[in-house]
PDB file of N, CA and C in Angstrom:
ATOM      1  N   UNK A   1       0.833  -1.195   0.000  1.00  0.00           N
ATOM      2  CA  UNK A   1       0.000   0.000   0.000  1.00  0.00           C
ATOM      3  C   UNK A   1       0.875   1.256   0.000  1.00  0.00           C
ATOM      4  N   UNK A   2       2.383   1.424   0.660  1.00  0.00           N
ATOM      5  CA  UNK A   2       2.814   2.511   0.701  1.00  0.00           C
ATOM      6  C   UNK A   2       3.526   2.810  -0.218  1.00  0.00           C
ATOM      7  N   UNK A   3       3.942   1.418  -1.297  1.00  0.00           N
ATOM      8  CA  UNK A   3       4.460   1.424  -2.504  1.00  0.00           C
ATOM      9  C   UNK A   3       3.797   2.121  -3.487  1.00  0.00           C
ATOM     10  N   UNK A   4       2.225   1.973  -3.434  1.00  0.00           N
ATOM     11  CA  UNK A   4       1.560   1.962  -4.580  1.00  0.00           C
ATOM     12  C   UNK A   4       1.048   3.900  -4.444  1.00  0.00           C
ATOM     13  N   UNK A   5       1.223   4.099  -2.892  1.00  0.00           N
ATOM     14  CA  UNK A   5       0.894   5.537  -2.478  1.00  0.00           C
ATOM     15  C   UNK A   5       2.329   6.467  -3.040  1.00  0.00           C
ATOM     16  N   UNK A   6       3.277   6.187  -2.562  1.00  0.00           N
ATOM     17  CA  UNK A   6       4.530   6.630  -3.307  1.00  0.00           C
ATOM     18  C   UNK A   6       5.164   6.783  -4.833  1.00  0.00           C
ATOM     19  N   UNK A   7       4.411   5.590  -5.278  1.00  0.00           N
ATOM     20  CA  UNK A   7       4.096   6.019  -6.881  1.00  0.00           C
ATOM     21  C   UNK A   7       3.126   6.744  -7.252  1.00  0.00           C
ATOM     22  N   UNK A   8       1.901   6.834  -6.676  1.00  0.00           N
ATOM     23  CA  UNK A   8       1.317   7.793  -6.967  1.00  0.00           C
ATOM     24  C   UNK A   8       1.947   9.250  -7.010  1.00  0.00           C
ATOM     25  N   UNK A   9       2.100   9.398  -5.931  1.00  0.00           N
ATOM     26  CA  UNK A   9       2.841  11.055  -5.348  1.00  0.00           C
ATOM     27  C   UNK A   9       4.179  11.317  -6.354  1.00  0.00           C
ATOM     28  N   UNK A  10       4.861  10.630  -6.549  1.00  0.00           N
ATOM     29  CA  UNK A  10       6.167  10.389  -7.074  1.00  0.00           C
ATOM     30  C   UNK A  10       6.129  10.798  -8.995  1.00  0.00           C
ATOM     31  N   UNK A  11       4.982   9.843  -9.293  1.00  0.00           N
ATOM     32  CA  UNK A  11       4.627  10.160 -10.803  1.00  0.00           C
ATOM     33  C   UNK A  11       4.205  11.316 -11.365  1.00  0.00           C
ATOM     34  N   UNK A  12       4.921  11.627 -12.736  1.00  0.00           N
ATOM     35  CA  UNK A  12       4.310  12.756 -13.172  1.00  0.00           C
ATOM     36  C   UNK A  12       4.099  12.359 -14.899  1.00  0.00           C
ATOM     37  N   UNK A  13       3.743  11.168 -14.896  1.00  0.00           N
ATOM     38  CA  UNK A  13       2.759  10.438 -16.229  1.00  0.00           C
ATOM     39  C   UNK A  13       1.922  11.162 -16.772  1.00  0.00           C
ATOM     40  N   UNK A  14       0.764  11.877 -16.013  1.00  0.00           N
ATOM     41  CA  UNK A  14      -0.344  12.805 -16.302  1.00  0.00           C
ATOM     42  C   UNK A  14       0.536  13.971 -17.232  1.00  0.00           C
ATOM     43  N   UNK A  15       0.853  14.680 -16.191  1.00  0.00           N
ATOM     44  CA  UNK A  15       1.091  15.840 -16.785  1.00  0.00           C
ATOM     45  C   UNK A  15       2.350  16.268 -17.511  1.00  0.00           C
ATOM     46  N   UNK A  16       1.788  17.418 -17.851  1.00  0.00           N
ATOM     47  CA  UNK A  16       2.891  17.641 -19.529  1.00  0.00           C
ATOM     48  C   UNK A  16       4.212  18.625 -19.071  1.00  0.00           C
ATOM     49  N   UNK A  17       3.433  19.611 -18.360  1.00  0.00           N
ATOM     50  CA  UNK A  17       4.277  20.820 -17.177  1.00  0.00           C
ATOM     51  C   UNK A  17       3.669  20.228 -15.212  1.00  0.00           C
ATOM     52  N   UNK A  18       4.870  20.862 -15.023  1.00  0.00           N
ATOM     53  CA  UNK A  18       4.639  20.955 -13.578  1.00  0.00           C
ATOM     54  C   UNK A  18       3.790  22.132 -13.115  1.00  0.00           C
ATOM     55  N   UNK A  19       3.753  23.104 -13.952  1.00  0.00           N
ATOM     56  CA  UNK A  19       2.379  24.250 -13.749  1.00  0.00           C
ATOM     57  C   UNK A  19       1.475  24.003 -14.184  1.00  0.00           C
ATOM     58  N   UNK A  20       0.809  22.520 -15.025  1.00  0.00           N
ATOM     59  CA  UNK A  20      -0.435  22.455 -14.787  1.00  0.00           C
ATOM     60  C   UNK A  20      -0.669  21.401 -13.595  1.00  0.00           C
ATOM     61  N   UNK A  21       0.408  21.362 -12.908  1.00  0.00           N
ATOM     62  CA  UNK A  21      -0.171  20.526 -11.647  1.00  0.00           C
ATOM     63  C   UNK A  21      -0.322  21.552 -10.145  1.00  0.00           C
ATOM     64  N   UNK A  22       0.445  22.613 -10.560  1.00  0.00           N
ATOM     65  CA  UNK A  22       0.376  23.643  -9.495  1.00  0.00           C
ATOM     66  C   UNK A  22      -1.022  24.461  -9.840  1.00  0.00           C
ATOM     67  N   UNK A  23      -1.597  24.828 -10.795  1.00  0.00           N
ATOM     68  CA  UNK A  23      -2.458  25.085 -11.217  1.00  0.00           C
ATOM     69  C   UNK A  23      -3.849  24.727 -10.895  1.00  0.00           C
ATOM     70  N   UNK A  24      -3.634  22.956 -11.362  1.00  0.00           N
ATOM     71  CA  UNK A  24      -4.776  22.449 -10.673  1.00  0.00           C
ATOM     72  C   UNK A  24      -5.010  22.446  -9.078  1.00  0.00           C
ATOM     73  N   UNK A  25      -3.798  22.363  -8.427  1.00  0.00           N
ATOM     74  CA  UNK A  25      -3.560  22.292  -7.384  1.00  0.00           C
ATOM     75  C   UNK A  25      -4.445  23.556  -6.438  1.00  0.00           C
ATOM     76  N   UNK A  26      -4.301  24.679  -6.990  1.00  0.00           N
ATOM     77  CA  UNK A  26      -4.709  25.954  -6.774  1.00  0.00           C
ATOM     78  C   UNK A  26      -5.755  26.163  -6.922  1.00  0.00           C
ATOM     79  N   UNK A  27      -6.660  25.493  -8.139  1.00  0.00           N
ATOM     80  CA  UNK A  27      -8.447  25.581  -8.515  1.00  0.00           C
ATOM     81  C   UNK A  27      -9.009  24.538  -7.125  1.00  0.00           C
ATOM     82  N   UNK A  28      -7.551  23.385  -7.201  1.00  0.00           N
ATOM     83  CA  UNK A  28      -8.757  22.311  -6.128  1.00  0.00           C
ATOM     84  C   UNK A  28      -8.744  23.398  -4.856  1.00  0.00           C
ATOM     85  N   UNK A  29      -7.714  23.906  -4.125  1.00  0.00           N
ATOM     86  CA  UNK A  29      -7.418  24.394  -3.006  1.00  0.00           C
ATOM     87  C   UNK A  29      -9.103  26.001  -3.024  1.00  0.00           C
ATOM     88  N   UNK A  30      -8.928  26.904  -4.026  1.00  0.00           N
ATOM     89  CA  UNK A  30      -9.868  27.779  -4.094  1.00  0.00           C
ATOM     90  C   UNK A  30     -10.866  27.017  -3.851  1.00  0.00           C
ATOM     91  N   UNK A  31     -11.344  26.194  -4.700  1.00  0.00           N
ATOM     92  CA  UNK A  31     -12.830  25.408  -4.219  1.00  0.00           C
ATOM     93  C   UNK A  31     -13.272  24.697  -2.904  1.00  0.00           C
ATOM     94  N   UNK A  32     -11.975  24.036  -2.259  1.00  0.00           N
ATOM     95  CA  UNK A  32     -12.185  23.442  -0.671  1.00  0.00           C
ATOM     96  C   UNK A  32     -12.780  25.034   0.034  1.00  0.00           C
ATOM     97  N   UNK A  33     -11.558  26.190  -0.609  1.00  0.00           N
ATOM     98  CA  UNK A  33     -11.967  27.074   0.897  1.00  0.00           C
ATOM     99  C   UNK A  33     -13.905  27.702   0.149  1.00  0.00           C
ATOM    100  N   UNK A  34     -14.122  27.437  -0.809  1.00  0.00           N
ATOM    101  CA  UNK A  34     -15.336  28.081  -0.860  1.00  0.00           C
ATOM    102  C   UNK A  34     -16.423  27.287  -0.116  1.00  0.00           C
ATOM    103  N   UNK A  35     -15.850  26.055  -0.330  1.00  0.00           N
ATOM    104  CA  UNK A  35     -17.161  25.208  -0.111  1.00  0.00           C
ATOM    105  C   UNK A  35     -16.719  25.332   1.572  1.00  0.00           C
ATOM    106  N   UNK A  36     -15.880  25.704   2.007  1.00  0.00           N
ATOM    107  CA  UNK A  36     -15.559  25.828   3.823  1.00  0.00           C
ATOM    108  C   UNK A  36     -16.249  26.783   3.933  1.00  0.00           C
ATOM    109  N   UNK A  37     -16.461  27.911   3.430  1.00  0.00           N
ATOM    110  CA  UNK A  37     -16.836  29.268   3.726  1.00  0.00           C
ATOM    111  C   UNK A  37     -18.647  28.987   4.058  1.00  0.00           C
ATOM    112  N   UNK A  38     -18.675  28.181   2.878  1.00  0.00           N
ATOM    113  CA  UNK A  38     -20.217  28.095   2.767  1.00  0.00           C
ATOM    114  C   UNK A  38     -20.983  26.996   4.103  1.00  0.00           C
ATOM    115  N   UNK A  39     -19.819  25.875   4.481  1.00  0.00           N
ATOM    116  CA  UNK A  39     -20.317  25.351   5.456  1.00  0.00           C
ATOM    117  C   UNK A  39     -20.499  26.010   6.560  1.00  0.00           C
ATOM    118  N   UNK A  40     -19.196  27.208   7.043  1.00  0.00           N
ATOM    119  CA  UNK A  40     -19.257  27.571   7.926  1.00  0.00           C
ATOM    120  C   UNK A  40     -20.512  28.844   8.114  1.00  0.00           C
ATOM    121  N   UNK A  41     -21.234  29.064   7.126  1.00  0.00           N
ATOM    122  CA  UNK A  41     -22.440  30.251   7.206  1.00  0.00           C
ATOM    123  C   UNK A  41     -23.453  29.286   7.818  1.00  0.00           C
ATOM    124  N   UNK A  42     -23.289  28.147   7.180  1.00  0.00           N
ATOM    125  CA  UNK A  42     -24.962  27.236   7.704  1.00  0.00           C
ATOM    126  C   UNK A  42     -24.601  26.630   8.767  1.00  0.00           C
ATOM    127  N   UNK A  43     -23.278  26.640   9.377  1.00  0.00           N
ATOM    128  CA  UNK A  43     -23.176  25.760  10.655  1.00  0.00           C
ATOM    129  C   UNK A  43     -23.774  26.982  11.438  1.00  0.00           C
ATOM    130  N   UNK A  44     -22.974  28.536  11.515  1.00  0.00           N
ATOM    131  CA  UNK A  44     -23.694  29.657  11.966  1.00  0.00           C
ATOM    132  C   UNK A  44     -25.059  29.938  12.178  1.00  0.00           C
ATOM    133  N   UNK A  45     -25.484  30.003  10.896  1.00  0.00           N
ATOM    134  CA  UNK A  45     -27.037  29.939  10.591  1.00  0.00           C
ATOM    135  C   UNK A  45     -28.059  28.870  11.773  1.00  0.00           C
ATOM    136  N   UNK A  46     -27.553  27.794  11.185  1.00  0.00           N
ATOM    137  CA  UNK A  46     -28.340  26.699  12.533  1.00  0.00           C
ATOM    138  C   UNK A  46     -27.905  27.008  13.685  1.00  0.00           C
ATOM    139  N   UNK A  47     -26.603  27.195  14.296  1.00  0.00           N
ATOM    140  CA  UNK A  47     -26.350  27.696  15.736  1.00  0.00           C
ATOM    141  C   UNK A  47     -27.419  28.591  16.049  1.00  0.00           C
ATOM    142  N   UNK A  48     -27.635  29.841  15.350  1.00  0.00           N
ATOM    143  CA  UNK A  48     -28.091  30.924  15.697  1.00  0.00           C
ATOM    144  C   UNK A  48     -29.879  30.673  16.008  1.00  0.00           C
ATOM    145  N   UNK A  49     -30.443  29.769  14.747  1.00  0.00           N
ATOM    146  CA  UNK A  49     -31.818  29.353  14.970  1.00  0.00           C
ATOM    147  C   UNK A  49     -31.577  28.744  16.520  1.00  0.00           C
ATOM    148  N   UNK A  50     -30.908  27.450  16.946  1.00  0.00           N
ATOM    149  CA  UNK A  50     -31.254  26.810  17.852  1.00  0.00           C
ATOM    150  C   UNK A  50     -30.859  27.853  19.195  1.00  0.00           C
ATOM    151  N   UNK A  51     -30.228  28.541  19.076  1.00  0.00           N
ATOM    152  CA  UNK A  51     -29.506  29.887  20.448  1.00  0.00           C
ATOM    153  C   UNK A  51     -31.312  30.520  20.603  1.00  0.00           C
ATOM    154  N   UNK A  52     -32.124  30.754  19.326  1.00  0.00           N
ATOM    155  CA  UNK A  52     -33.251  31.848  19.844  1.00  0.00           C
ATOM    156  C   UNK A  52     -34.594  30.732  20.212  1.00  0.00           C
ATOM    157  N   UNK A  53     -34.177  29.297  19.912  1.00  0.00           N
ATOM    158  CA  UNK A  53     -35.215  28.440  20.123  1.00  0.00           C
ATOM    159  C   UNK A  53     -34.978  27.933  21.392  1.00  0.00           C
ATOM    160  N   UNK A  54     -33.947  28.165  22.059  1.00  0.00           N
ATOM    161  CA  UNK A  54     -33.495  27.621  23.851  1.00  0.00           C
ATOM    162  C   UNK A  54     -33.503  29.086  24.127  1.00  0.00           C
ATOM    163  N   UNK A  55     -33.499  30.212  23.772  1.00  0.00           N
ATOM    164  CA  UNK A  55     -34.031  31.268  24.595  1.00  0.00           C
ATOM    165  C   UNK A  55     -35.622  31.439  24.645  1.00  0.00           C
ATOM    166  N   UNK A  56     -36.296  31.009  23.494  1.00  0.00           N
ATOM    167  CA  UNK A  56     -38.205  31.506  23.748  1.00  0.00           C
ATOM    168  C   UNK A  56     -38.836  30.370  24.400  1.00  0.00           C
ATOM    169  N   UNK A  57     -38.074  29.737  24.840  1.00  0.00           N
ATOM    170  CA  UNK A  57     -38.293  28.517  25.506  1.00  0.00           C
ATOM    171  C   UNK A  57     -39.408  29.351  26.715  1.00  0.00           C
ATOM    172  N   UNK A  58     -40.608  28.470  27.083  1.00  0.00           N
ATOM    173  CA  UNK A  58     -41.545  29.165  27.940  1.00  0.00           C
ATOM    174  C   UNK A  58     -41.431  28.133  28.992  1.00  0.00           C
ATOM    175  N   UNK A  59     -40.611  28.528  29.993  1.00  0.00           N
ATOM    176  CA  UNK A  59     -40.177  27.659  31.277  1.00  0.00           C
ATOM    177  C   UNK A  59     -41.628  27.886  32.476  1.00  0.00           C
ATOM    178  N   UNK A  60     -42.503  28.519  32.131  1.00  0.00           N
ATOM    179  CA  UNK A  60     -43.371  28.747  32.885  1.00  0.00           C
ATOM    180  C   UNK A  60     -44.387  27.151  33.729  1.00  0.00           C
ATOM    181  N   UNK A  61     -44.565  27.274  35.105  1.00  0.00           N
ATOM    182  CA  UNK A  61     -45.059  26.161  35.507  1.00  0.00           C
ATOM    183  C   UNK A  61     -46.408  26.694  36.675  1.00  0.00           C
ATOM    184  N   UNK A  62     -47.423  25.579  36.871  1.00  0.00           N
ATOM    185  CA  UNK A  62     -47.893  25.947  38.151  1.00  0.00           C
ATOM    186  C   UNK A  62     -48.797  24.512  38.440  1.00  0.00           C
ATOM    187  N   UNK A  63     -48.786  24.316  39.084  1.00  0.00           N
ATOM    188  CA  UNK A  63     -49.303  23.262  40.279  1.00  0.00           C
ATOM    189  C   UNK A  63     -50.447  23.160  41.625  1.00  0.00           C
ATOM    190  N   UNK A  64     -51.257  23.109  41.721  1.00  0.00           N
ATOM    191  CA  UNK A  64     -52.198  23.872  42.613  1.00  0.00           C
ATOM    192  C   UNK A  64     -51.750  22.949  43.848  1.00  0.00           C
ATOM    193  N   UNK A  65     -52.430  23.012  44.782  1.00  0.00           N
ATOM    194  CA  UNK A  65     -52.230  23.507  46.369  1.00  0.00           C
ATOM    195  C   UNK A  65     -53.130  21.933  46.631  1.00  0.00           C
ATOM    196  N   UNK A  66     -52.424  21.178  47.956  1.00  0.00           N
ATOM    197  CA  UNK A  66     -52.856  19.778  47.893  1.00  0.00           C
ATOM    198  C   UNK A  66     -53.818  20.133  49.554  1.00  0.00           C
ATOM    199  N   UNK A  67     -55.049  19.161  50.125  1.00  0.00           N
ATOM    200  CA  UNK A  67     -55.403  19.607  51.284  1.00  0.00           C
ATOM    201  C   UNK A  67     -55.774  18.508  51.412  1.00  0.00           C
ATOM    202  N   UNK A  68     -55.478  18.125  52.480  1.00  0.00           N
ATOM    203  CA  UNK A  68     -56.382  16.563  53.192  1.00  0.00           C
ATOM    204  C   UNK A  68     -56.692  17.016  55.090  1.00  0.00           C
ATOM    205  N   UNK A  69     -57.086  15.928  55.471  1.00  0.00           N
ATOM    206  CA  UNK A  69     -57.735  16.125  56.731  1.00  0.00           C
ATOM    207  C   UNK A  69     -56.392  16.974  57.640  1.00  0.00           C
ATOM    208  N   UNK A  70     -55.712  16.144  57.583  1.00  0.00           N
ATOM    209  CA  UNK A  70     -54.521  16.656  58.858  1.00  0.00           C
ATOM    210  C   UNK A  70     -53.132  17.586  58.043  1.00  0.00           C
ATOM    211  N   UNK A  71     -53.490  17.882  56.627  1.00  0.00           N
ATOM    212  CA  UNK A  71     -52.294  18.633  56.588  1.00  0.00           C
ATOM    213  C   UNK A  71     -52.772  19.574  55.003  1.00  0.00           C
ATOM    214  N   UNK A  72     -52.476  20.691  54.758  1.00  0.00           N
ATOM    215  CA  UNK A  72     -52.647  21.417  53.956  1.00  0.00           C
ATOM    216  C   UNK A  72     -50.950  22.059  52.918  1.00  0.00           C
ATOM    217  N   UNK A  73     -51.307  21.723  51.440  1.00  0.00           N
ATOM    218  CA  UNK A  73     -49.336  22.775  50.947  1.00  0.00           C
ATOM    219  C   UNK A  73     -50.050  23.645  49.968  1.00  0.00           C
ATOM    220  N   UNK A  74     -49.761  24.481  49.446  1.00  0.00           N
ATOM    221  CA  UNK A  74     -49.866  25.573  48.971  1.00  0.00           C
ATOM    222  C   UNK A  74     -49.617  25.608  47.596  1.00  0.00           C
ATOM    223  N   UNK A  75     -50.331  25.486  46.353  1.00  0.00           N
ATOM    224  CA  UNK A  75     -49.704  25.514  44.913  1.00  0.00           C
ATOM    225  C   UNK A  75     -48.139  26.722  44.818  1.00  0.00           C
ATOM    226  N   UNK A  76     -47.720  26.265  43.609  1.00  0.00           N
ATOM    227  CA  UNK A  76     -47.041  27.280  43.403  1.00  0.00           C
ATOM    228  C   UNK A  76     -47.127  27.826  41.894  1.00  0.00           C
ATOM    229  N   UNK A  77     -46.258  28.038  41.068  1.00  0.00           N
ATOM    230  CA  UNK A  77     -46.259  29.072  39.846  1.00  0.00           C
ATOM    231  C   UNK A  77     -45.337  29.912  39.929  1.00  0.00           C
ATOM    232  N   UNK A  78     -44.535  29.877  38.103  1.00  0.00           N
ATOM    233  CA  UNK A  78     -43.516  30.638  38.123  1.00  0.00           C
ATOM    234  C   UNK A  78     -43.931  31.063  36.592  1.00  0.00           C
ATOM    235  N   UNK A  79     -44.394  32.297  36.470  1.00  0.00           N
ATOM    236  CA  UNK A  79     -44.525  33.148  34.974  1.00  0.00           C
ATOM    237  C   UNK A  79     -43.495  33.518  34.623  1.00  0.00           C
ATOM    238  N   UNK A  80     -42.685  32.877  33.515  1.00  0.00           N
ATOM    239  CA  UNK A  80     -41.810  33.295  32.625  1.00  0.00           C
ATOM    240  C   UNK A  80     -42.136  34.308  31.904  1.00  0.00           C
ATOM    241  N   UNK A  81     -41.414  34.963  31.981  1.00  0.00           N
ATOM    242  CA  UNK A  81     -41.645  36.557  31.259  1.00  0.00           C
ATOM    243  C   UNK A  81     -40.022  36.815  30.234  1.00  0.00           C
ATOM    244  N   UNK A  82     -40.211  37.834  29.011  1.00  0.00           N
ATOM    245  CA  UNK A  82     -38.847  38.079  28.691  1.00  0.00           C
ATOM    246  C   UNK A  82     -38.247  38.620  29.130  1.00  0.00           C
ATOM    247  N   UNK A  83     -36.652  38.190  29.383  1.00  0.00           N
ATOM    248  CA  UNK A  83     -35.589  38.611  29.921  1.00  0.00           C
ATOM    249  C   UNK A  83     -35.415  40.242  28.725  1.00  0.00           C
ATOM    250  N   UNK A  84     -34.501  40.956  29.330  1.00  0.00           N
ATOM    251  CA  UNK A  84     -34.337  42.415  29.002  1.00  0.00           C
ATOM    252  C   UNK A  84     -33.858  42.059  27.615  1.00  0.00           C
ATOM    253  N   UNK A  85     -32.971  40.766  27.378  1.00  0.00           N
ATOM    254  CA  UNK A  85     -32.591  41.385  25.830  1.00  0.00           C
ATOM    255  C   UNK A  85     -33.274  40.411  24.917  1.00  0.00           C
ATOM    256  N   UNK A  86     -33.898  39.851  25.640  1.00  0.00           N
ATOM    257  CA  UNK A  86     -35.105  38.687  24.741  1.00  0.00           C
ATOM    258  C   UNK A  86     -35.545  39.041  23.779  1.00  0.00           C
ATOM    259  N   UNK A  87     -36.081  39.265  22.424  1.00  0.00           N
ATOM    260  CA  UNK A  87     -36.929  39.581  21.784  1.00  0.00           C
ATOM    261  C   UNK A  87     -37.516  38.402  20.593  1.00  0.00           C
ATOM    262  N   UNK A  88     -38.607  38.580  19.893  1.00  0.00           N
ATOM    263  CA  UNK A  88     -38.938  37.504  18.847  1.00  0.00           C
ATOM    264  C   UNK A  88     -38.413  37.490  18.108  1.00  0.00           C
ATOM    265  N   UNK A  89     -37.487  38.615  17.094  1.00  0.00           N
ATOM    266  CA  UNK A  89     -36.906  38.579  15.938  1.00  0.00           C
ATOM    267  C   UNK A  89     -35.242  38.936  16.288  1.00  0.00           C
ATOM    268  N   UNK A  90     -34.367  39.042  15.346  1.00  0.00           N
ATOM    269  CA  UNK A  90     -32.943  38.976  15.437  1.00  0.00           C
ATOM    270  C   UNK A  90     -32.635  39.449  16.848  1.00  0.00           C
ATOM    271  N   UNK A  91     -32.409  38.292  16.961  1.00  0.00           N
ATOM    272  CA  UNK A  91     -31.341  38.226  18.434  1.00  0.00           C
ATOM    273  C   UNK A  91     -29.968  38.002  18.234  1.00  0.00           C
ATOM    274  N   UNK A  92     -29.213  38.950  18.723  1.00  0.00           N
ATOM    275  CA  UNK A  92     -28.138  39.183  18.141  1.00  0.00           C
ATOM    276  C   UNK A  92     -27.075  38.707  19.526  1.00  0.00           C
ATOM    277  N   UNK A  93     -26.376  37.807  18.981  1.00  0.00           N
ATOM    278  CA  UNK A  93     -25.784  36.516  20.019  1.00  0.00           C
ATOM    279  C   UNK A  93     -24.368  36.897  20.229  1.00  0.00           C
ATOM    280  N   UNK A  94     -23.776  37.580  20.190  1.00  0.00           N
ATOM    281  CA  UNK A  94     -21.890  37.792  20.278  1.00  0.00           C
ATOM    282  C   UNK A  94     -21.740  38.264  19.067  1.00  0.00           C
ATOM    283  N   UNK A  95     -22.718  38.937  18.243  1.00  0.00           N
ATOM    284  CA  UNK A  95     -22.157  39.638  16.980  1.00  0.00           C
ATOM    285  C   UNK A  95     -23.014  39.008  16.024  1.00  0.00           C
ATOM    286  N   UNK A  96     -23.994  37.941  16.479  1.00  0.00           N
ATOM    287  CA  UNK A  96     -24.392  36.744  14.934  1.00  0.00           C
ATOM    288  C   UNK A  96     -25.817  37.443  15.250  1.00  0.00           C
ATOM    289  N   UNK A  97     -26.330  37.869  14.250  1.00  0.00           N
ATOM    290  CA  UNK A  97     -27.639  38.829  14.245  1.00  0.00           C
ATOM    291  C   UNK A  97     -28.469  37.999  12.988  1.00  0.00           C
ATOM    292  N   UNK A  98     -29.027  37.035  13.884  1.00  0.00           N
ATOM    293  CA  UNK A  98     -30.399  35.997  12.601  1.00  0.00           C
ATOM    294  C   UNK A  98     -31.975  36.509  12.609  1.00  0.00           C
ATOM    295  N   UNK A  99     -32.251  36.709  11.666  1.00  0.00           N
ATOM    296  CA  UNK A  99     -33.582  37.693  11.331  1.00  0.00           C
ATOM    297  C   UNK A  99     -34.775  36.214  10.658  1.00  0.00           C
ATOM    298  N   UNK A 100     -35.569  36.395  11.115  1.00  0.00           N
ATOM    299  CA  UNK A 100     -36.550  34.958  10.598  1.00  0.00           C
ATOM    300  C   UNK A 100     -37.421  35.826   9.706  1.00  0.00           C
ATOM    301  N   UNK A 101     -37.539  34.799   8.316  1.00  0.00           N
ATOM    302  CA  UNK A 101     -38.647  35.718   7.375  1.00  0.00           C
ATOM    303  C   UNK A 101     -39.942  35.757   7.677  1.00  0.00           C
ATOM    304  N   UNK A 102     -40.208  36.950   7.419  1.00  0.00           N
ATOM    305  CA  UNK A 102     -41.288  37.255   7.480  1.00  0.00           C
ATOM    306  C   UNK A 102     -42.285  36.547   6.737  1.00  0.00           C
ATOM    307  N   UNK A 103     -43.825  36.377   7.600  1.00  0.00           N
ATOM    308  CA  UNK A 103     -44.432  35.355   6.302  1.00  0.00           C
ATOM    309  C   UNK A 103     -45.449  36.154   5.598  1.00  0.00           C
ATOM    310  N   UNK A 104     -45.464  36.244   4.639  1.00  0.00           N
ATOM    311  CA  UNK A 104     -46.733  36.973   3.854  1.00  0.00           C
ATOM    312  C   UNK A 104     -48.195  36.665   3.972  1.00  0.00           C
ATOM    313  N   UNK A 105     -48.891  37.748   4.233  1.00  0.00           N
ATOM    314  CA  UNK A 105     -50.027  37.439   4.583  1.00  0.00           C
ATOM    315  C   UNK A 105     -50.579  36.443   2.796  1.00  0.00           C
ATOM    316  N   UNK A 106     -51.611  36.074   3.475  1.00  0.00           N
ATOM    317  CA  UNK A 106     -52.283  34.939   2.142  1.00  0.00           C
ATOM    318  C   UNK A 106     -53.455  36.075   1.525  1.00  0.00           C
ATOM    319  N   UNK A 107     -53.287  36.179  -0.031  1.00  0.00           N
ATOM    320  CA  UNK A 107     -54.373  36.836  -0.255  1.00  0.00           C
ATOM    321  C   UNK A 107     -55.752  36.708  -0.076  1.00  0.00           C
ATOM    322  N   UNK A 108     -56.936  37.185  -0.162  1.00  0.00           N
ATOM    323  CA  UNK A 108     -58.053  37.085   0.409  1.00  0.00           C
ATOM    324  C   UNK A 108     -58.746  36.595  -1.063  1.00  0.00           C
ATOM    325  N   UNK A 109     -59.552  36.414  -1.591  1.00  0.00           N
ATOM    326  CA  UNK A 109     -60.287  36.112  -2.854  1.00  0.00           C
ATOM    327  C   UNK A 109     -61.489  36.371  -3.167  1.00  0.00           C
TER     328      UNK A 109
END
């Protein structure tokens, strides 16, 4: 296997110049970093959806109040309300500011 890897690397059968191997070399390399660029917007992108979907999270609870002959407890309840920088639309996380589209109303007929 390391024979057959070393001839690979080693051979220059293909090509005619050594600048069309630096060449190609350079189109493959431009295209890895585009297609990196592009992963790294949608890895962003989804971070940012799931950051505002664990913030509108509605932690709100309540439980009513138990009573029997010899002993009485008291319900409780906790209203989740928004925190100061909460809001429904772009929440802007350490600089990453995701805006959800707007949906168009449906025409009437």
């Amino acid at each position: 296997m390391k024979s057959a890897w070393k001839n690979f690397v080693g051979s220059e059968d293909g090509f005619l110049l050594s600048s069309e191997a630096l060449l190609i070399a350079t189109i493959a390399i431009l295209g890895l970093l585009v297609g990196l660029v592009a992963i790294r917007d949608a890895v962003v992108n989804e971070l940012g959806d799931f950051s505002q979907a664990i913030g509108l999270l509605n932690q709100s609870y309540n439980f009513p109040g138990v009573s029997d002959l010899t002993a009485t407890t008291w319900g409780g309840l906790l209203n989740d309300t928004l925190d100061v920088n909460d809001s429904q639309n772009g929440v802007d996380a350490n600089g990453i500011s995701v805006t959800l589209p707007v949906a168009s109303p449906e025409p009437t007929p």
